[in-house]
N, C-alpha and C. Protein backbone atom coordinates (compact mmCIF):
# COMPACT_ATOMS: atom_id res chain seq x y z
N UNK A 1 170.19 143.83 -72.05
CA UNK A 1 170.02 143.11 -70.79
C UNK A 1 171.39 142.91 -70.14
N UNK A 2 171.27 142.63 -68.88
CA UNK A 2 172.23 142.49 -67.83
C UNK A 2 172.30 141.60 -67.15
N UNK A 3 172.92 140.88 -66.80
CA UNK A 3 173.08 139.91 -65.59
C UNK A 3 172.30 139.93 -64.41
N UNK A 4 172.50 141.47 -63.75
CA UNK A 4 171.74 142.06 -63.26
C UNK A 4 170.53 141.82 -62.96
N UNK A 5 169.82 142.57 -63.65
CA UNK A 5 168.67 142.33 -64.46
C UNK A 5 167.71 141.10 -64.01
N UNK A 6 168.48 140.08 -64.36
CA UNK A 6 168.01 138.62 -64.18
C UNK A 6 167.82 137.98 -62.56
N UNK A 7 169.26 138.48 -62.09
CA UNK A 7 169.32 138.92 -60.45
C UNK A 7 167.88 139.18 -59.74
N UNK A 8 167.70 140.10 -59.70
CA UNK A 8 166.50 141.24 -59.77
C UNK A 8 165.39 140.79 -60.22
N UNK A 9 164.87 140.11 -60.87
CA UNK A 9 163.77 139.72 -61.18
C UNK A 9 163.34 137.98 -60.41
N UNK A 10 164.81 137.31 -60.66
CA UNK A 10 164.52 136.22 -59.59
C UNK A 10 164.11 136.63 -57.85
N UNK A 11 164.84 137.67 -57.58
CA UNK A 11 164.53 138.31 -56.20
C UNK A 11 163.07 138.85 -56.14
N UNK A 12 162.56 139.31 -57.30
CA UNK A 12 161.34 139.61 -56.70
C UNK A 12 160.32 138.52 -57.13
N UNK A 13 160.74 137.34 -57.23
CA UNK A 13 159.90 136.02 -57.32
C UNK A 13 159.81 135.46 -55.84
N UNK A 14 160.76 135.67 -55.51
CA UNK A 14 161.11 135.39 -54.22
C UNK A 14 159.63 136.40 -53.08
N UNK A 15 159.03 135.43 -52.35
CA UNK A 15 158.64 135.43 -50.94
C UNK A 15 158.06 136.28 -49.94
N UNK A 16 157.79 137.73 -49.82
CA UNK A 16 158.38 138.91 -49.00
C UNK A 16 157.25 139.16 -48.56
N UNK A 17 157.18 139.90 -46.51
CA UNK A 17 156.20 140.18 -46.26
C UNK A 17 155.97 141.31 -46.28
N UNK A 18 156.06 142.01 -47.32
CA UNK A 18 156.13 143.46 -47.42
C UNK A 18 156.36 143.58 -48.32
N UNK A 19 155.43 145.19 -49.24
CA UNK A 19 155.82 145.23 -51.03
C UNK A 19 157.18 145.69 -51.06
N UNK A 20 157.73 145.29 -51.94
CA UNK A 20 159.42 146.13 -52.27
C UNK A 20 160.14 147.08 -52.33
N UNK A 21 160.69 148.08 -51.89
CA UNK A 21 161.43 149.02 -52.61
C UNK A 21 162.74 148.79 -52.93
N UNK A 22 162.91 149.60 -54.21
CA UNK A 22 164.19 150.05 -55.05
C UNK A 22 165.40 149.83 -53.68
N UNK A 23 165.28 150.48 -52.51
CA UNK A 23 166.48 150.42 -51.46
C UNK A 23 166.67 149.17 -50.49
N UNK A 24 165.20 148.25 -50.18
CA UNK A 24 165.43 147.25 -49.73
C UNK A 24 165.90 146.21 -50.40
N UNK A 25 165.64 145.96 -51.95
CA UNK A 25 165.95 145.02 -52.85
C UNK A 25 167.56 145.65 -53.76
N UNK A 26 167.91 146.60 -53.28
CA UNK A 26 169.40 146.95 -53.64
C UNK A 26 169.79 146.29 -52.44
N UNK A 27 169.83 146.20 -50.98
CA UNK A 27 170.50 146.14 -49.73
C UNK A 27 170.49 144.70 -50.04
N UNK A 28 169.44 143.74 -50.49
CA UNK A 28 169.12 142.36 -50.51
C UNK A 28 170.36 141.88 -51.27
N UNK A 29 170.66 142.61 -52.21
CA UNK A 29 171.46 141.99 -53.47
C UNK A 29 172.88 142.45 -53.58
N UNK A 30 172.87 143.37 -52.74
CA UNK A 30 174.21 143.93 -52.40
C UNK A 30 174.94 145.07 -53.82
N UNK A 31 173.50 145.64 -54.14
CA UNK A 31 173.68 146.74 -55.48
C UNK A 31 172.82 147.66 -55.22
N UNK A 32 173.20 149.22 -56.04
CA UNK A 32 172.85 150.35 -55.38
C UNK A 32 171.73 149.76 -56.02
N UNK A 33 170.66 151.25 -55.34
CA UNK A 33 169.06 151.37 -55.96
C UNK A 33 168.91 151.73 -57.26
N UNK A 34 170.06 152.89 -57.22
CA UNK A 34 169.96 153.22 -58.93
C UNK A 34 169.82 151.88 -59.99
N UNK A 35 171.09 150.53 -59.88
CA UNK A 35 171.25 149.82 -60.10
C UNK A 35 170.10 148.82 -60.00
N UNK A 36 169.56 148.60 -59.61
CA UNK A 36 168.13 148.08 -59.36
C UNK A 36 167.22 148.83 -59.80
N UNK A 37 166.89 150.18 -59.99
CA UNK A 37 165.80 151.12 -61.13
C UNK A 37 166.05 150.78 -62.16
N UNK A 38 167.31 151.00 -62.42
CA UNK A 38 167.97 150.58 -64.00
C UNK A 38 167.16 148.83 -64.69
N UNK A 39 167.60 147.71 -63.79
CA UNK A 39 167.72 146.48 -64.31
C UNK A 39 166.06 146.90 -64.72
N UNK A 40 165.33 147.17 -63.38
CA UNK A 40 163.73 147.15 -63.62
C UNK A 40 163.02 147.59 -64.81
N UNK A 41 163.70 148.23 -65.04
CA UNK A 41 163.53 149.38 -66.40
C UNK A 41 163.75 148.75 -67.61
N UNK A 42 164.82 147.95 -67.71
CA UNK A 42 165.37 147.51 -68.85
C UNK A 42 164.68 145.96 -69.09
N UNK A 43 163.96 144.95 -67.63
CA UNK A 43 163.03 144.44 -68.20
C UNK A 43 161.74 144.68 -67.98
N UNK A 44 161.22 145.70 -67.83
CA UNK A 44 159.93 146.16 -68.46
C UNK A 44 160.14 146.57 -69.94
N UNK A 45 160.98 146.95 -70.42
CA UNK A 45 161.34 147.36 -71.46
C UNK A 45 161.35 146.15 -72.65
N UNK A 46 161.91 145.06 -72.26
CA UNK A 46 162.09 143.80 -72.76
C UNK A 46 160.77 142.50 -72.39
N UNK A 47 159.80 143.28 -71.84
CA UNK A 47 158.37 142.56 -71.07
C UNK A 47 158.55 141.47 -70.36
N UNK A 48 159.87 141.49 -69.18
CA UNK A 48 160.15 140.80 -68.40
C UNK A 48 159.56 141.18 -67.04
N UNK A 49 158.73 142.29 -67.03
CA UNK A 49 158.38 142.89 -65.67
C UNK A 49 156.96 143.66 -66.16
N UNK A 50 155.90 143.49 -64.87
CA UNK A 50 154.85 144.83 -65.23
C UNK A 50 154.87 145.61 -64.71
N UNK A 51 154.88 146.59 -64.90
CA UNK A 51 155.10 147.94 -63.95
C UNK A 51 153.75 148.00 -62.97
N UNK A 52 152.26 147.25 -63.41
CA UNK A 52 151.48 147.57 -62.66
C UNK A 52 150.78 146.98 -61.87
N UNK A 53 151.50 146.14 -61.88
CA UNK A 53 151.50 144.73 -60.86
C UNK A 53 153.23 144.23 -59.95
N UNK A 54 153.47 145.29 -60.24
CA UNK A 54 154.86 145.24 -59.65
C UNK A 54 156.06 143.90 -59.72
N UNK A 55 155.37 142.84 -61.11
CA UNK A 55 156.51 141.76 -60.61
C UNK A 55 156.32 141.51 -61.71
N UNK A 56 157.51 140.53 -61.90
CA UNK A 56 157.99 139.55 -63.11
C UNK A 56 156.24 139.32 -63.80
N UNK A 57 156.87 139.13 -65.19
CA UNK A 57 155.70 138.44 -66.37
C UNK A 57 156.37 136.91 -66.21
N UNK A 58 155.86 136.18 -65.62
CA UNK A 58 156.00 134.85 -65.17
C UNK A 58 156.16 134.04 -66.46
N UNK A 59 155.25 134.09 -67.29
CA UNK A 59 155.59 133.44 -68.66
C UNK A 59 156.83 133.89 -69.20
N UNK A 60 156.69 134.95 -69.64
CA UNK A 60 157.93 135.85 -70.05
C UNK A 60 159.70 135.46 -69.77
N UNK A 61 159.42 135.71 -68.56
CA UNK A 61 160.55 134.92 -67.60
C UNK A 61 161.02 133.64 -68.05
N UNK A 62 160.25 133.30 -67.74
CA UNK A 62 160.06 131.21 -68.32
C UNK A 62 160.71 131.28 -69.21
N UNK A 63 160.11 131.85 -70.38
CA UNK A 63 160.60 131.62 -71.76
C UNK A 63 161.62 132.37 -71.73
N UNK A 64 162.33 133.17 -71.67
CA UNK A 64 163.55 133.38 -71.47
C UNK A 64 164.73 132.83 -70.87
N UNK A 65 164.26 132.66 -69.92
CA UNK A 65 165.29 131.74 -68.77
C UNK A 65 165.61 130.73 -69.62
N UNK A 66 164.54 129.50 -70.00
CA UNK A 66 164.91 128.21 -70.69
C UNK A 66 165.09 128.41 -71.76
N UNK A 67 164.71 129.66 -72.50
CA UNK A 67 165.38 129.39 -74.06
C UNK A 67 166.59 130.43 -74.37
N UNK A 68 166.51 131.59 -73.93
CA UNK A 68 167.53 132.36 -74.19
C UNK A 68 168.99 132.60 -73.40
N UNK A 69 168.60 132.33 -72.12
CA UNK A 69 169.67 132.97 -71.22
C UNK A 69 170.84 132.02 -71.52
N UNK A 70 171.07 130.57 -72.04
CA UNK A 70 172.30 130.09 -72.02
C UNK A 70 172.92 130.97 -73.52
N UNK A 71 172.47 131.39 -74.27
CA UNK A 71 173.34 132.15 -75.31
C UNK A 71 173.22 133.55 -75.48
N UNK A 72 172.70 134.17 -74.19
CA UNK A 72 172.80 135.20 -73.65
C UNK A 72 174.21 135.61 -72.70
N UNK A 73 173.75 134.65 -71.52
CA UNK A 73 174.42 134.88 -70.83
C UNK A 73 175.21 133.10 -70.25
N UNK A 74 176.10 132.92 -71.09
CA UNK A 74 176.34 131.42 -71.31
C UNK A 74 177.55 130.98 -69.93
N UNK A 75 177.60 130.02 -69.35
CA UNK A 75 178.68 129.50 -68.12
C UNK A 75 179.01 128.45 -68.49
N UNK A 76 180.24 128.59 -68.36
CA UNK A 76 181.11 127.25 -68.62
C UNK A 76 181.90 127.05 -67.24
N UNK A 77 182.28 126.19 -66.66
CA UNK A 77 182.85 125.08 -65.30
C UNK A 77 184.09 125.94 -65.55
N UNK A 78 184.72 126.76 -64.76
CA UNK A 78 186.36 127.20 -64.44
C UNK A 78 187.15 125.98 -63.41
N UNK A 79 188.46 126.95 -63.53
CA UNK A 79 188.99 126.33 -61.98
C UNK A 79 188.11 126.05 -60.85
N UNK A 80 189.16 125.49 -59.64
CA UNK A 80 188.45 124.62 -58.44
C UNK A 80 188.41 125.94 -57.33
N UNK A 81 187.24 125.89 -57.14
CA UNK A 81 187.13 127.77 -55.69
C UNK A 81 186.75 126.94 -54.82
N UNK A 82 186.46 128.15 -53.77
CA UNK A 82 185.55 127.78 -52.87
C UNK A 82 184.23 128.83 -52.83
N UNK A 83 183.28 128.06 -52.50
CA UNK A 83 181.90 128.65 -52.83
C UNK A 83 180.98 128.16 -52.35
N UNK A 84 179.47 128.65 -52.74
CA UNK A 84 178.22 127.77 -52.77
C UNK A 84 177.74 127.23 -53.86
N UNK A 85 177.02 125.56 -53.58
CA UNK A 85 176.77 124.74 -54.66
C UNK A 85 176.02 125.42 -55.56
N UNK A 86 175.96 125.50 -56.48
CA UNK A 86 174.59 125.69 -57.84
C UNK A 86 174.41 124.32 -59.15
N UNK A 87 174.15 125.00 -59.63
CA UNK A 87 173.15 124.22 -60.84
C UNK A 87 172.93 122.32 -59.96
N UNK A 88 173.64 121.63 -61.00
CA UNK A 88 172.68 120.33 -60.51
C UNK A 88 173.55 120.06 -58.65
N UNK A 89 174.30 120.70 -58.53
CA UNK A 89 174.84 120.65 -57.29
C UNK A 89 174.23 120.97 -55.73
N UNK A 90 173.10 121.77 -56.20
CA UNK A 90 172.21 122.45 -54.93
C UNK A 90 171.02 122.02 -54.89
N UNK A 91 170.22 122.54 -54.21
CA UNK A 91 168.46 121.92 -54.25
C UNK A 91 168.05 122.83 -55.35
N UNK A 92 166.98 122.99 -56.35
CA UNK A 92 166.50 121.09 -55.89
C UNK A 92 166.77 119.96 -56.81
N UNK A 93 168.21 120.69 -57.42
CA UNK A 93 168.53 119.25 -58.39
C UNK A 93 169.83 118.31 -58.11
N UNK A 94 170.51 118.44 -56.53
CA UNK A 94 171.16 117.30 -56.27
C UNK A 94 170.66 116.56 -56.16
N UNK A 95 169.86 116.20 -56.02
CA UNK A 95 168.65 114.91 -55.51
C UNK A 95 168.93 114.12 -56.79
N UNK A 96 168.82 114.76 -57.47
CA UNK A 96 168.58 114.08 -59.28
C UNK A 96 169.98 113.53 -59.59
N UNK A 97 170.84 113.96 -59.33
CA UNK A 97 172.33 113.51 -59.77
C UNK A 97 173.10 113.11 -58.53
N UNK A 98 173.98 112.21 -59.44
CA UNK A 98 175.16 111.19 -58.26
C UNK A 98 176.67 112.31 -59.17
N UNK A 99 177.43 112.53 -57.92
CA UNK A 99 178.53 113.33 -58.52
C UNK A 99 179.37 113.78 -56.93
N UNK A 100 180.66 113.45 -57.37
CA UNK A 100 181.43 113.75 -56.41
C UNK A 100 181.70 115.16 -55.92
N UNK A 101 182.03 115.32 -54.64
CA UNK A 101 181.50 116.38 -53.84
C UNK A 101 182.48 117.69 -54.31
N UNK A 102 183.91 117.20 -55.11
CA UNK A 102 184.70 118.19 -55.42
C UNK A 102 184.24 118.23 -56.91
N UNK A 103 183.28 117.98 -57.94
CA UNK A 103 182.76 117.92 -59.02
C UNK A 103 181.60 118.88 -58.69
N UNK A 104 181.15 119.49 -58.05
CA UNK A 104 179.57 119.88 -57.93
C UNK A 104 180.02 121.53 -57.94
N UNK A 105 179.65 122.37 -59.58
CA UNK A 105 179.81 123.10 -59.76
C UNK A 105 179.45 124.23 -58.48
N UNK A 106 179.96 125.64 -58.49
CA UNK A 106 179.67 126.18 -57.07
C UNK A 106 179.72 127.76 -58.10
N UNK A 107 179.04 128.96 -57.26
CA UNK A 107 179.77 129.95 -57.49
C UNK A 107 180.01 130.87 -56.18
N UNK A 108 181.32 131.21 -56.63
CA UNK A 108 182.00 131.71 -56.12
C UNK A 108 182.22 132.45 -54.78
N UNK A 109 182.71 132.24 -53.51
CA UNK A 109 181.75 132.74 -52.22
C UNK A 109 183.16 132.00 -51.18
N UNK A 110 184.23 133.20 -51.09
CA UNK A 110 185.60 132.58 -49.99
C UNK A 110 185.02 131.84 -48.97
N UNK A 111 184.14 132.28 -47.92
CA UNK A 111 183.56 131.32 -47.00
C UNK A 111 182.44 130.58 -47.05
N UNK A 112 182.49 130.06 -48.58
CA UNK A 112 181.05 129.03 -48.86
C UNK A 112 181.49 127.17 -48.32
N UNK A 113 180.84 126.81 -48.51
CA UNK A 113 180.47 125.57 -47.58
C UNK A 113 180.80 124.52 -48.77
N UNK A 114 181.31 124.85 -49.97
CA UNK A 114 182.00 123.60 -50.90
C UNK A 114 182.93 124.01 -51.44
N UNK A 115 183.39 123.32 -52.12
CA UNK A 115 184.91 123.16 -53.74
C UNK A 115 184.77 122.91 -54.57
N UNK A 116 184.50 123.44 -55.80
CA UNK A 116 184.35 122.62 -57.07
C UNK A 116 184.44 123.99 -58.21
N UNK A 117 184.07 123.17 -59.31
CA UNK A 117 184.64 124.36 -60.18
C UNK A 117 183.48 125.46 -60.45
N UNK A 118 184.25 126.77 -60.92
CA UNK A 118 183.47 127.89 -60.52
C UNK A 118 182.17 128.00 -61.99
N UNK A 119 180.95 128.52 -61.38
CA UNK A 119 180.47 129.29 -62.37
C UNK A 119 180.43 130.34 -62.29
N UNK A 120 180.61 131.29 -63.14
CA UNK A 120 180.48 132.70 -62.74
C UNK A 120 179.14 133.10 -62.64
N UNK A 121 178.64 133.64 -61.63
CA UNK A 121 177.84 134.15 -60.97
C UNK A 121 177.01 135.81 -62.05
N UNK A 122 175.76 135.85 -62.16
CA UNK A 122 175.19 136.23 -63.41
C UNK A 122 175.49 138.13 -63.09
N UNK A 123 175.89 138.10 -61.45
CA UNK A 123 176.21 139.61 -61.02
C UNK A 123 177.53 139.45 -60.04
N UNK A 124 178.04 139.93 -59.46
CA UNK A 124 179.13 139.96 -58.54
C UNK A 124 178.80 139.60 -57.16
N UNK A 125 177.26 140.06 -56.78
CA UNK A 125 177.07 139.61 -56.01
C UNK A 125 176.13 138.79 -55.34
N UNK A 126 175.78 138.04 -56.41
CA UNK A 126 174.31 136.72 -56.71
C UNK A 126 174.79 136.13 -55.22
N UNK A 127 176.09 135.34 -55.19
CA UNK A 127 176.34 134.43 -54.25
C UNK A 127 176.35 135.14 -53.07
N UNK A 128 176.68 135.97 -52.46
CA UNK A 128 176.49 136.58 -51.25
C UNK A 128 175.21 136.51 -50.72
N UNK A 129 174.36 136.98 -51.69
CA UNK A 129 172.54 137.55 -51.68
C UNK A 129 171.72 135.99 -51.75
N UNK A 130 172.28 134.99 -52.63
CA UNK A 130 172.19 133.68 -52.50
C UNK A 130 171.99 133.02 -51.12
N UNK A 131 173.55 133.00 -50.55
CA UNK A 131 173.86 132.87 -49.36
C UNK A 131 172.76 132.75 -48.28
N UNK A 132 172.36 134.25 -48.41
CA UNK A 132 171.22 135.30 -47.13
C UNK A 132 169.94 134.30 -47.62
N UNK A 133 169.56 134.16 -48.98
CA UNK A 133 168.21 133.93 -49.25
C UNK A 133 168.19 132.19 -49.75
N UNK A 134 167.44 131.40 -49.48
CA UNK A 134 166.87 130.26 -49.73
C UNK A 134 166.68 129.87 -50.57
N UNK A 135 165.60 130.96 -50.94
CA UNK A 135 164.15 130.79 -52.05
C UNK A 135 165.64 131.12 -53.56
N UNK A 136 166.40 132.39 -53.07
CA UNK A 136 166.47 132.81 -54.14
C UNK A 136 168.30 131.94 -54.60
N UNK A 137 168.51 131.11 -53.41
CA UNK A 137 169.42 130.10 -53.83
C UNK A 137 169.21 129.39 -54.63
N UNK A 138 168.02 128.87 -54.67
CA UNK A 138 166.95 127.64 -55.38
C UNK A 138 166.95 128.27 -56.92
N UNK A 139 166.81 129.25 -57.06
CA UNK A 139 165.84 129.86 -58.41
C UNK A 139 167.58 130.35 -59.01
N UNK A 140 168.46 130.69 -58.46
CA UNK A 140 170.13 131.02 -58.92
C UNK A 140 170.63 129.48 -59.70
N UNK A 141 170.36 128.24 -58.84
CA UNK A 141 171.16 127.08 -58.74
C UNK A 141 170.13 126.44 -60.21
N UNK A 142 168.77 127.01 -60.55
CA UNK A 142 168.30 126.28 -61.16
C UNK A 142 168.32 127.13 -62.95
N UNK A 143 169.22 128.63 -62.63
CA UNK A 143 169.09 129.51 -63.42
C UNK A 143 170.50 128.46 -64.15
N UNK A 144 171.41 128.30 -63.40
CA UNK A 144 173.02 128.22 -64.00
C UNK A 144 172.88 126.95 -64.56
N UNK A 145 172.01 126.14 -64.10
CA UNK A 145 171.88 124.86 -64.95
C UNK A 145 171.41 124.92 -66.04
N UNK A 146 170.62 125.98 -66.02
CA UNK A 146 169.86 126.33 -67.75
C UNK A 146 171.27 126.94 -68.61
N UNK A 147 171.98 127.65 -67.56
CA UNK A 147 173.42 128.50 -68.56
C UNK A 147 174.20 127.47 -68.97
N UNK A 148 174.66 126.23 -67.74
CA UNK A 148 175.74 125.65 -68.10
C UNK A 148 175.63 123.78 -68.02
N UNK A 149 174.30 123.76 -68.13
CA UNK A 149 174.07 121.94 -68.03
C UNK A 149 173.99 121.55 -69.08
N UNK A 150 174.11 120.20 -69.03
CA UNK A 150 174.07 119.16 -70.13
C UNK A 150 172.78 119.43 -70.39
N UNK A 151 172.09 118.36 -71.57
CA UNK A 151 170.53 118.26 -71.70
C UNK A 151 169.56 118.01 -70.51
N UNK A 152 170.13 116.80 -69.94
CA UNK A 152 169.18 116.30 -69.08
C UNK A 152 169.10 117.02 -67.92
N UNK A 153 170.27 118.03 -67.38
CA UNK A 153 170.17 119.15 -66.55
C UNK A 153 169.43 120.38 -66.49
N UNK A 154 169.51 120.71 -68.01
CA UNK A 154 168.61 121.73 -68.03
C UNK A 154 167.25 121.10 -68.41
N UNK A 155 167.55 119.83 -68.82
CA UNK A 155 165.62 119.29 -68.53
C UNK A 155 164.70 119.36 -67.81
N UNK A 156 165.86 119.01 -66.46
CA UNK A 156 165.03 118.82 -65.28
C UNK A 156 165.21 120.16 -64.06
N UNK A 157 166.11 121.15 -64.91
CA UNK A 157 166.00 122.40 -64.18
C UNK A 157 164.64 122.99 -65.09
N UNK A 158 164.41 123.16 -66.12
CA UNK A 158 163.46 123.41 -67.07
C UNK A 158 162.12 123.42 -66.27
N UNK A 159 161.94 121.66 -65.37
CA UNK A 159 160.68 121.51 -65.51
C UNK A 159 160.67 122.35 -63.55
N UNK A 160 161.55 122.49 -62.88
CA UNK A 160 161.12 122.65 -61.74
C UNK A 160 161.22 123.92 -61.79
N UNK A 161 161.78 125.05 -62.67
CA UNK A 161 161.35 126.27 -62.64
C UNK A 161 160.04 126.53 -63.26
N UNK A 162 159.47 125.82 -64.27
CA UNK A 162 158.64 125.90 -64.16
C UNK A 162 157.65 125.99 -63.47
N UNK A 163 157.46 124.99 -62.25
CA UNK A 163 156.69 124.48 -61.28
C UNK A 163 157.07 126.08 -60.03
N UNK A 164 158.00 126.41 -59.83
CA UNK A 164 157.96 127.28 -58.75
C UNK A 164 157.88 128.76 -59.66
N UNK A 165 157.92 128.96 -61.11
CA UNK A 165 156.81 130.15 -61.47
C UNK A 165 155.90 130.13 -61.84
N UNK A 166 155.22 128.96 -61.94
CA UNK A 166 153.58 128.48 -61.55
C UNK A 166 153.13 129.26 -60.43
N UNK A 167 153.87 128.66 -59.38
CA UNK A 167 153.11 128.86 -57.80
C UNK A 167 153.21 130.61 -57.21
């Protein structure tokens, strides 16, 4: 598995009025198509995807995200950037926490809209594609809290990803 990968599968949780292709969801994420065949491949391979229903295994996902991905793919708080907010710093888990505005982890993004210390971002270009997308800001900010929160962070990122791969 890949960073990637994970990218890519939150994106196609995400929203769209139109079925997907390999070249619109590379352009979305700012990675070739090949690069996007590849991730697809590698979780169908790992039963993170169905090939015949075209999207994420929603359970699958779940259980990965909350149990594996922090010692998979683990984030720890760097230096102070500039960026966009994530984990308990963005929706929908600032609401939940009190924390000063240069404390509210971010990743990485020269003309993002905060300061605080970096997480690294699960592809190079999550935060850009972040940026563009809403839905898939939400589902990034609630991924890094599972990589790099305390308990009660990834508790309550736990339960609201849940709730939006329910729906």
């Amino acid at each position: 598995m890949k960073g990637q990968d994970i990218l890519v599968m939150l994106k196609l949780l995400c929203p769209t009025e139109a079925p997907w292709t390999y070249a619109e969801l590379a352009h979305q994420l700012g990675m070739s198509a090949s690069e996007v065949h590849a991730a697809v491949r590698r979780c169908e391979e790992a039963g993170l995807y169905n090939p015949h229903t075209r999207e994420p295994q929603r359970e699958a996902l779940r259980e990965f995200l909350v149990h594996g991905l922090r010692y998979v793919f683990p984030a720890r708080p760097g230096p102070l950037v500039q960026g966009l907010p994530t984990s308990y710093a963005a929706p929908p888990l600032n609401r939940s926490f009190r924390f000063e505005a240069a404390e509210g982890p971010v990743m990485p993004l020269p003309q993002g809209p905060a300061r605080g210390p970096e997480i690294q971002p699960l592809f190079r270009s999550a935060p850009q594609a972040a940026a563009r997308d809403e839905h898939l800001h939400r589902l990034l900010a609630l991924v890094d809290a599972l990589r790099s929160g305390r308990a009660r962070e990834r508790k309550l990122a736990e339960q609201a990803l849940s709730g939006l791969l329910a729906s």
